[in-house]
PDB file of N, CA and C in Angstrom:
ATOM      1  N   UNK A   1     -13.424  -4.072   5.376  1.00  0.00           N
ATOM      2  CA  UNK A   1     -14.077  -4.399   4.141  1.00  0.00           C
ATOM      3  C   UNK A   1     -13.026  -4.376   3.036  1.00  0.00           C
ATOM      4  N   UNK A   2     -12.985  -5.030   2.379  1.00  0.00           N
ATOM      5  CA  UNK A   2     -11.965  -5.735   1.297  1.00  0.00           C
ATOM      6  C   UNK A   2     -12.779  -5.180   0.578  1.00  0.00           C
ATOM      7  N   UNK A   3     -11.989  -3.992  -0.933  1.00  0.00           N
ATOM      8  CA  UNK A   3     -12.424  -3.586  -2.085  1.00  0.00           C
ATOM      9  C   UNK A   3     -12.012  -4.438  -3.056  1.00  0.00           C
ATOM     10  N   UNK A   4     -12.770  -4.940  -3.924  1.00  0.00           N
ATOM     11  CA  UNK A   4     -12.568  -5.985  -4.971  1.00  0.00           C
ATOM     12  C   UNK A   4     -12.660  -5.017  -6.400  1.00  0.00           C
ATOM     13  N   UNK A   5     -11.461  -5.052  -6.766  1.00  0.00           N
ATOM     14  CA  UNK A   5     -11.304  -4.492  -8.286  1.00  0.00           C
ATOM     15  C   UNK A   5     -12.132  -2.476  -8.353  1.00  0.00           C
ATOM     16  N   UNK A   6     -11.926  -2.198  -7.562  1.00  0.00           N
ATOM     17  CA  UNK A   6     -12.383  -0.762  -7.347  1.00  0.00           C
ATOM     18  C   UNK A   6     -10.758  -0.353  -6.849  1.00  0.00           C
ATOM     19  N   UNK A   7     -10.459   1.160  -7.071  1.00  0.00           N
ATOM     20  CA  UNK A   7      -9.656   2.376  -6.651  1.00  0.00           C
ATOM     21  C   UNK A   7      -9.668   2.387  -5.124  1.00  0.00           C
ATOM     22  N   UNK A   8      -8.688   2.083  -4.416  1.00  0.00           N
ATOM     23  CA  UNK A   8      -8.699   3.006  -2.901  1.00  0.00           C
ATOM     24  C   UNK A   8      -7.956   3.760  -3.178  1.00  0.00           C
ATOM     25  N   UNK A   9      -8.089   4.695  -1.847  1.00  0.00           N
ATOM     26  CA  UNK A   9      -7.061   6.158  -1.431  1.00  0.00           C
ATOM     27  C   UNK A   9      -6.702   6.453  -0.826  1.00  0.00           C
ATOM     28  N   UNK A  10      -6.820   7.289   0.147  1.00  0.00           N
ATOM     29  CA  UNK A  10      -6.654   7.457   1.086  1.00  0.00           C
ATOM     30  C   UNK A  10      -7.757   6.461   1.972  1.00  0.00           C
ATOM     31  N   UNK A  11      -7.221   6.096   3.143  1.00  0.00           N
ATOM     32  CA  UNK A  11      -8.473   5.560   4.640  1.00  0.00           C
ATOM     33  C   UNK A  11      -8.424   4.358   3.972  1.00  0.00           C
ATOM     34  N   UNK A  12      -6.956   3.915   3.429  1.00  0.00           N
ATOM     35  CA  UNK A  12      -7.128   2.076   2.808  1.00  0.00           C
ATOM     36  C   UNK A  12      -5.727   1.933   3.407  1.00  0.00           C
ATOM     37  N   UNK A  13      -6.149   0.402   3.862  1.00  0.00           N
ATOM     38  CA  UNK A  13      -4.976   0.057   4.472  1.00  0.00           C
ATOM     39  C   UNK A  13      -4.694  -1.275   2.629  1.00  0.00           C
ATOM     40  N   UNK A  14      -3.630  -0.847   2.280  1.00  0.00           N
ATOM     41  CA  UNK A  14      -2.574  -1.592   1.364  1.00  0.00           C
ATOM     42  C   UNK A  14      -1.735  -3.384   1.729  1.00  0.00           C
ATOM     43  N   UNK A  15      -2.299  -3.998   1.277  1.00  0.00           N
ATOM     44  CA  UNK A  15      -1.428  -5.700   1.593  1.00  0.00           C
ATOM     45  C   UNK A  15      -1.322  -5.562   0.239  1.00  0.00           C
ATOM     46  N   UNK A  16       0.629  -5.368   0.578  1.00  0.00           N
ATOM     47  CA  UNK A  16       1.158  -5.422  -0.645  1.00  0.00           C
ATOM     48  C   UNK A  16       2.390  -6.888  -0.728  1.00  0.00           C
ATOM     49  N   UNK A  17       2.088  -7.492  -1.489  1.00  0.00           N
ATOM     50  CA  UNK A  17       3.587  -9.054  -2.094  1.00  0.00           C
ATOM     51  C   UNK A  17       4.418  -8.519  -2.514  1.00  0.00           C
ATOM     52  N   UNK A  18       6.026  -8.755  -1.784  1.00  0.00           N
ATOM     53  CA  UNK A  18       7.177  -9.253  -2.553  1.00  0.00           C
ATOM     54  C   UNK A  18       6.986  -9.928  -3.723  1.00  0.00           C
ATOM     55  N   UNK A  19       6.770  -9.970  -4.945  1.00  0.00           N
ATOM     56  CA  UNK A  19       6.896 -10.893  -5.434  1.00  0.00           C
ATOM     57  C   UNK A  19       8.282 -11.609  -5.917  1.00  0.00           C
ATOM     58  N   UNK A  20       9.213 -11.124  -5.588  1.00  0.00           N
ATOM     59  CA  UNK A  20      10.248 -12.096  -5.103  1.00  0.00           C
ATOM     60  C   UNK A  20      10.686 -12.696  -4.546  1.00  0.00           C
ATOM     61  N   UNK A  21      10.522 -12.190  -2.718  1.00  0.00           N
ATOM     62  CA  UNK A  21      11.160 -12.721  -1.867  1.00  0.00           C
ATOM     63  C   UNK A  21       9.900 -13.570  -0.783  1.00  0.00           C
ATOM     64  N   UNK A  22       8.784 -12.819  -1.242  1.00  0.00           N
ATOM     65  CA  UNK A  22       7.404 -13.863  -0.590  1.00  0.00           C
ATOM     66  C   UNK A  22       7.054 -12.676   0.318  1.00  0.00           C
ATOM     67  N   UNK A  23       7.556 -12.253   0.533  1.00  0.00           N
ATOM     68  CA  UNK A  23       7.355 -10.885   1.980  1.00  0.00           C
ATOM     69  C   UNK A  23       5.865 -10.220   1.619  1.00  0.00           C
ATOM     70  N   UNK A  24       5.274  -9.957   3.180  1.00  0.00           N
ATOM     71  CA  UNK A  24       3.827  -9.812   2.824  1.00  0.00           C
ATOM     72  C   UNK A  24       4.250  -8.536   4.100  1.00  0.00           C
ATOM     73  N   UNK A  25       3.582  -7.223   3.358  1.00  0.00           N
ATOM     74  CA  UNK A  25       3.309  -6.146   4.313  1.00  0.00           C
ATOM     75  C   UNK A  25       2.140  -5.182   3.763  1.00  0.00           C
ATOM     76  N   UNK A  26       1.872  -4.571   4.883  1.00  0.00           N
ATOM     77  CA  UNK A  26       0.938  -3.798   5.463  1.00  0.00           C
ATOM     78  C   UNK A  26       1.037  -2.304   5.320  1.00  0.00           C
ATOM     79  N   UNK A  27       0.553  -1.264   4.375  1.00  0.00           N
ATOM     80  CA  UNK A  27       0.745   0.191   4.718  1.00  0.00           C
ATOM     81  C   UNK A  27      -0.695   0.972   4.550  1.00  0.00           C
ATOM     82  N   UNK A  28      -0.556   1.882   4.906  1.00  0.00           N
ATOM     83  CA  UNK A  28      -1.179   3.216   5.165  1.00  0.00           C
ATOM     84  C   UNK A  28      -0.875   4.373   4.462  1.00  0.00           C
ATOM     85  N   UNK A  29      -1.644   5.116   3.572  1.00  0.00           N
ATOM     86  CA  UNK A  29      -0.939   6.509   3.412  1.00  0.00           C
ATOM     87  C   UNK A  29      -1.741   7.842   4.457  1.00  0.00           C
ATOM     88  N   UNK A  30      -0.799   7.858   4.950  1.00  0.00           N
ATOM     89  CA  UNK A  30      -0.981   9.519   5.309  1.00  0.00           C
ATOM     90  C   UNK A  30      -0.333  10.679   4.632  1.00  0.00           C
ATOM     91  N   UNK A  31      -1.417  12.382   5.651  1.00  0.00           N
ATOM     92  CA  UNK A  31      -0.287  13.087   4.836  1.00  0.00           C
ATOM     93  C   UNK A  31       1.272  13.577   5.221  1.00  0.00           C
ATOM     94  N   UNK A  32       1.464  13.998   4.444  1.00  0.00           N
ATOM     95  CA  UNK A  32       2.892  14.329   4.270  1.00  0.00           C
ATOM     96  C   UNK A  32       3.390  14.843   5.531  1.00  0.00           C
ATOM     97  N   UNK A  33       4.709  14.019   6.288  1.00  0.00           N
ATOM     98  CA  UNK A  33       5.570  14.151   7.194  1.00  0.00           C
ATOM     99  C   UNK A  33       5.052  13.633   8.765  1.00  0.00           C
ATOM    100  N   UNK A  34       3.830  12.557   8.020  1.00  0.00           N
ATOM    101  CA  UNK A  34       3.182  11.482   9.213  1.00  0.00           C
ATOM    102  C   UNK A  34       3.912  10.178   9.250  1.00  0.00           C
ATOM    103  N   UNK A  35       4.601   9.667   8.225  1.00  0.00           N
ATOM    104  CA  UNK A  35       4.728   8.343   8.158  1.00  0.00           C
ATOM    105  C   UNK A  35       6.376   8.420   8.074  1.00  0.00           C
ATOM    106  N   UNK A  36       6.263   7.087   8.161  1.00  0.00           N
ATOM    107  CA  UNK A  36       7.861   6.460   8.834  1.00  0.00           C
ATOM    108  C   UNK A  36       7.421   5.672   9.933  1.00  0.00           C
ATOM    109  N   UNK A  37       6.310   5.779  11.000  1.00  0.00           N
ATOM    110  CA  UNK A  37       6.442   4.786  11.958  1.00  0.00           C
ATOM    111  C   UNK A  37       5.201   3.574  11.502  1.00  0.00           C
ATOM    112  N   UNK A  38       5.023   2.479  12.725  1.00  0.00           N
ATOM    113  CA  UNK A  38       4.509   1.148  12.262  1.00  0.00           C
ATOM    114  C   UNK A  38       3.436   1.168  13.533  1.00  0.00           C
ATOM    115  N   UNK A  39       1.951   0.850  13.141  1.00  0.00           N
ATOM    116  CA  UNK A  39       1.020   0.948  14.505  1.00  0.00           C
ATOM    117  C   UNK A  39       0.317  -0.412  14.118  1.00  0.00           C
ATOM    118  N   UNK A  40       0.394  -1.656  14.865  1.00  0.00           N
ATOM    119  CA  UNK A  40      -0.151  -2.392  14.643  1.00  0.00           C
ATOM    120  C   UNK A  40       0.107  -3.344  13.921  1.00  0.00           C
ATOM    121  N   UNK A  41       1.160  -3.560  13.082  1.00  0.00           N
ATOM    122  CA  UNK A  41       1.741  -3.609  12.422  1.00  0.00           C
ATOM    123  C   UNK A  41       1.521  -3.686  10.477  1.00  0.00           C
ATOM    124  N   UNK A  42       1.111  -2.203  10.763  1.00  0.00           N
ATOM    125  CA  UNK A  42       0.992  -1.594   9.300  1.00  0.00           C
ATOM    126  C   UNK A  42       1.876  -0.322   9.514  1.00  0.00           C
ATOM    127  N   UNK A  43       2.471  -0.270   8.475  1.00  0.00           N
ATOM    128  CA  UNK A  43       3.582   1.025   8.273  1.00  0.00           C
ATOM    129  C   UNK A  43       3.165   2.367   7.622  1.00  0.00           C
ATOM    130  N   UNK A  44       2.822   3.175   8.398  1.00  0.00           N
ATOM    131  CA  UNK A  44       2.242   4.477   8.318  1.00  0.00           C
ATOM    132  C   UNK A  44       3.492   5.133   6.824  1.00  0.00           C
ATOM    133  N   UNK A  45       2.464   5.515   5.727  1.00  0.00           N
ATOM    134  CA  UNK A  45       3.569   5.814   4.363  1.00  0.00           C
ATOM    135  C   UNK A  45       3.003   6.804   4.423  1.00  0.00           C
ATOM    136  N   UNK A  46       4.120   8.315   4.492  1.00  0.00           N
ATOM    137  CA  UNK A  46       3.630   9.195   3.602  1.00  0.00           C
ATOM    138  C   UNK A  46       3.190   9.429   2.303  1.00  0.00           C
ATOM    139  N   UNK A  47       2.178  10.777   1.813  1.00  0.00           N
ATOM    140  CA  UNK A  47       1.796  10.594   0.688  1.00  0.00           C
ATOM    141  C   UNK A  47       3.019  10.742  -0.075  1.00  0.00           C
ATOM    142  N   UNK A  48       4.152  11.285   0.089  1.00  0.00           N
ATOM    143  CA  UNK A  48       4.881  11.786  -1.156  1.00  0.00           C
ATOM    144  C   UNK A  48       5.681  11.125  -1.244  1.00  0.00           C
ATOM    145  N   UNK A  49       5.773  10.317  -0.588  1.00  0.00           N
ATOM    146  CA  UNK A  49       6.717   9.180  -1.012  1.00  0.00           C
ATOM    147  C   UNK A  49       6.046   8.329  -2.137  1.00  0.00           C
ATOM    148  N   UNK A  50       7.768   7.911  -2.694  1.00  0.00           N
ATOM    149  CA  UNK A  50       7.491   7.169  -3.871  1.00  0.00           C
ATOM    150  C   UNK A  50       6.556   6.073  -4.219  1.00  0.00           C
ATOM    151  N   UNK A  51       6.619   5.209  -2.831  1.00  0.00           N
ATOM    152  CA  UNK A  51       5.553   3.788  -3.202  1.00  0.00           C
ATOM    153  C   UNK A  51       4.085   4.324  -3.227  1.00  0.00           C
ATOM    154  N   UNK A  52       3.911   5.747  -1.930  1.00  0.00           N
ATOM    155  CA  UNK A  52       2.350   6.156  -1.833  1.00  0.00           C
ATOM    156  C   UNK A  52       2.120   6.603  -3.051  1.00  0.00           C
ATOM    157  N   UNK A  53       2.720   7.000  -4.194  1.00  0.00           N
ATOM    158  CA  UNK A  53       2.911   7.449  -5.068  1.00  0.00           C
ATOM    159  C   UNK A  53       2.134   6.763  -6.176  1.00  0.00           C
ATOM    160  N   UNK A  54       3.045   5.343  -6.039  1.00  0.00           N
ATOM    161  CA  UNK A  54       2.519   4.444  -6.979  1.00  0.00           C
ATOM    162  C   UNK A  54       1.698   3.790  -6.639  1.00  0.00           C
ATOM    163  N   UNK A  55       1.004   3.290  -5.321  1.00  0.00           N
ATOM    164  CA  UNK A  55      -0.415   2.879  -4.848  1.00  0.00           C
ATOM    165  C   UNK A  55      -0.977   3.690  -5.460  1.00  0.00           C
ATOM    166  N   UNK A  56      -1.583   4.882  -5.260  1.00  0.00           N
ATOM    167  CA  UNK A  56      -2.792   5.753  -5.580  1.00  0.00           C
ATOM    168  C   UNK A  56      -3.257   5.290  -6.744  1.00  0.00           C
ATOM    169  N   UNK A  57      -4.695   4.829  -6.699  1.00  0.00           N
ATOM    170  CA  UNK A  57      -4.980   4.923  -8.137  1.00  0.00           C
ATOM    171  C   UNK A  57      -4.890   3.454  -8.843  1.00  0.00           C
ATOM    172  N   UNK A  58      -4.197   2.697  -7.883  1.00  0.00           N
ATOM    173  CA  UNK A  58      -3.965   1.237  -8.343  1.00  0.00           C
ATOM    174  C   UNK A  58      -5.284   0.539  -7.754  1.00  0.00           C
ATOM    175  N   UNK A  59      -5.262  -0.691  -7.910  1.00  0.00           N
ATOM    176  CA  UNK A  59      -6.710  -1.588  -7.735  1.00  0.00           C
ATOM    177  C   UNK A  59      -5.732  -3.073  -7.515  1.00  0.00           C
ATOM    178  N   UNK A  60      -6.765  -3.859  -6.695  1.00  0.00           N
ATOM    179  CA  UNK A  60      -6.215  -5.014  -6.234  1.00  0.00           C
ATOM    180  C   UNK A  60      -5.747  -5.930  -7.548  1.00  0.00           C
ATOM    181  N   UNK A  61      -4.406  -6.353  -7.611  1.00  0.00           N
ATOM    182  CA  UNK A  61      -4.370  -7.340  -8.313  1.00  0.00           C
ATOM    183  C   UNK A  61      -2.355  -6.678  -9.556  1.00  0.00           C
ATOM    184  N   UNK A  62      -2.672  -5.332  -9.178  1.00  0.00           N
ATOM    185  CA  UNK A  62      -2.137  -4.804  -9.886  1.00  0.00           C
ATOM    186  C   UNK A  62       0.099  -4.516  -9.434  1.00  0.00           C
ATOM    187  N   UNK A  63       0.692  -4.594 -10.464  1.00  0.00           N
ATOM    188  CA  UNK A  63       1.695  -4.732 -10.055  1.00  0.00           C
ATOM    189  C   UNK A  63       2.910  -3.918 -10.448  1.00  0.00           C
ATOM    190  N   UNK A  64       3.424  -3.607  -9.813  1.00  0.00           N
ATOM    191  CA  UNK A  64       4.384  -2.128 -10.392  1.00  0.00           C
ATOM    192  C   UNK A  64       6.020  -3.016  -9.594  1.00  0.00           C
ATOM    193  N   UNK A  65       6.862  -1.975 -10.303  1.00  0.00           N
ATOM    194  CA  UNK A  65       8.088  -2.015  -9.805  1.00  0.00           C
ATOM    195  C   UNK A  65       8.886  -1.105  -8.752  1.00  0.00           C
ATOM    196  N   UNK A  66       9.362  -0.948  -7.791  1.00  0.00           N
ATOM    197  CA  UNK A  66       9.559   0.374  -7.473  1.00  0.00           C
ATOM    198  C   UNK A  66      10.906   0.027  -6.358  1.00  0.00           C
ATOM    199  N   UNK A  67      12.255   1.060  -6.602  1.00  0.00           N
ATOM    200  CA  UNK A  67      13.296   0.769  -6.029  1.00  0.00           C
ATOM    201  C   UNK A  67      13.996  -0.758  -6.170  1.00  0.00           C
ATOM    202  N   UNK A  68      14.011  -1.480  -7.561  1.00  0.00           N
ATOM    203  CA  UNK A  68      14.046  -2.942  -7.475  1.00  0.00           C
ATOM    204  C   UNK A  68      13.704  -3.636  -6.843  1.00  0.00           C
ATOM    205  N   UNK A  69      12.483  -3.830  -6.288  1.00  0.00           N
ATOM    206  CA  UNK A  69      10.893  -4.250  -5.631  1.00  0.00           C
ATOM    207  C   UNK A  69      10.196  -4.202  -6.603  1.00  0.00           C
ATOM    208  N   UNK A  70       9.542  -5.632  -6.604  1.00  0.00           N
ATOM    209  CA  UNK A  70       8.813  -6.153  -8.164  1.00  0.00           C
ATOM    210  C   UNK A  70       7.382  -6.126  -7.011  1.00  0.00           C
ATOM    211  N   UNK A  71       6.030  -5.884  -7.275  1.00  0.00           N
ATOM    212  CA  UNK A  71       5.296  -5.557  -5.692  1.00  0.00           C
ATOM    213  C   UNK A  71       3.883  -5.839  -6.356  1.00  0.00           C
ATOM    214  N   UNK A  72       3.238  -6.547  -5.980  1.00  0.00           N
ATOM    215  CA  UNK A  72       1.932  -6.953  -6.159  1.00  0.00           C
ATOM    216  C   UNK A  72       0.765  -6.108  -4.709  1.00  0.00           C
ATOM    217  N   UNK A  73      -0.334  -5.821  -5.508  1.00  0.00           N
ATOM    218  CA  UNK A  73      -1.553  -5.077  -4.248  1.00  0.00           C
ATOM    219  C   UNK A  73      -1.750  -6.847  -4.064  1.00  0.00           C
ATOM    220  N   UNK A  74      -2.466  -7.194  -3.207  1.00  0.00           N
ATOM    221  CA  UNK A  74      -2.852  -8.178  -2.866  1.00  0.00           C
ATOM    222  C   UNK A  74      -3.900  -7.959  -2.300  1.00  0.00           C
ATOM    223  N   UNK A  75      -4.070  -7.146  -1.315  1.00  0.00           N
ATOM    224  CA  UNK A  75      -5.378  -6.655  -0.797  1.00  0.00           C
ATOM    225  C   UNK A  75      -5.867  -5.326  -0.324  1.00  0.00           C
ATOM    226  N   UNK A  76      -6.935  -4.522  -0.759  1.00  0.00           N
ATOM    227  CA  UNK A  76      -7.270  -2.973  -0.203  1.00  0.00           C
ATOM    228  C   UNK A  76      -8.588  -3.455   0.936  1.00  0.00           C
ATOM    229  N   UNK A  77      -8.184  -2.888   1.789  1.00  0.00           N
ATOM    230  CA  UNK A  77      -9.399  -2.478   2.689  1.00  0.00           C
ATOM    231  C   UNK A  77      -9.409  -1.100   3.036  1.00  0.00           C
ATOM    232  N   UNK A  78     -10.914  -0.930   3.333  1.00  0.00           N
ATOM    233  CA  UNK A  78     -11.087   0.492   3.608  1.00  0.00           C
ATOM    234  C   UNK A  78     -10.589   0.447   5.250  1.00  0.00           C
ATOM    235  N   UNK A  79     -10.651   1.942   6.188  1.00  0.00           N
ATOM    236  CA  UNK A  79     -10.360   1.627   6.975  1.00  0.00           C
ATOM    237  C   UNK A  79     -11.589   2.210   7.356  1.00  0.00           C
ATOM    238  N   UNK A  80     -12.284   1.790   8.108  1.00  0.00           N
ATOM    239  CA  UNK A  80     -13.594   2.637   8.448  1.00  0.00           C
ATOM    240  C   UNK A  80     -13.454   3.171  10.068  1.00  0.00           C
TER     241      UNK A  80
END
């Protein structure tokens, strides 16, 4: 289920844009000292890392900068 203009959080899988280079990926936050690997091909992010960081709290559409990565949400689904 695709959240339209609502908050995910945790149990959301993240389709986040390059918006530079076109690159389209897939993450997950878990907690802390779960992530680093890729299941499916979505990339399991810890919470304390910087990007899980800056997801939280964001809503589809929304766009931050992070590590010179210009990064658009593109899509939240829950994960049910």
């Amino acid at each position: 289920m695709e959240l339209k203009g609502e908050t995910a959080k945790y149990h959301s899988v993240y389709t986040m844009l390059n918006t530079v280079d076109g690159s389209v990926k897939k993450y997950f936050i878990v907690p802390n000292g779960l992530g680093g690997t890729e299941e499916d091909g979505v990339t399991l992010l810890s919470e304390k890392t910087p990007l899980a960081k800056n997801l939280l709290g964001k809503i589809t559409g929304n766009e931050f900068e992070i590590n010179g990565q210009k990064l658009r949400i593109k899509k939240i689904e829950e994960n049910i």
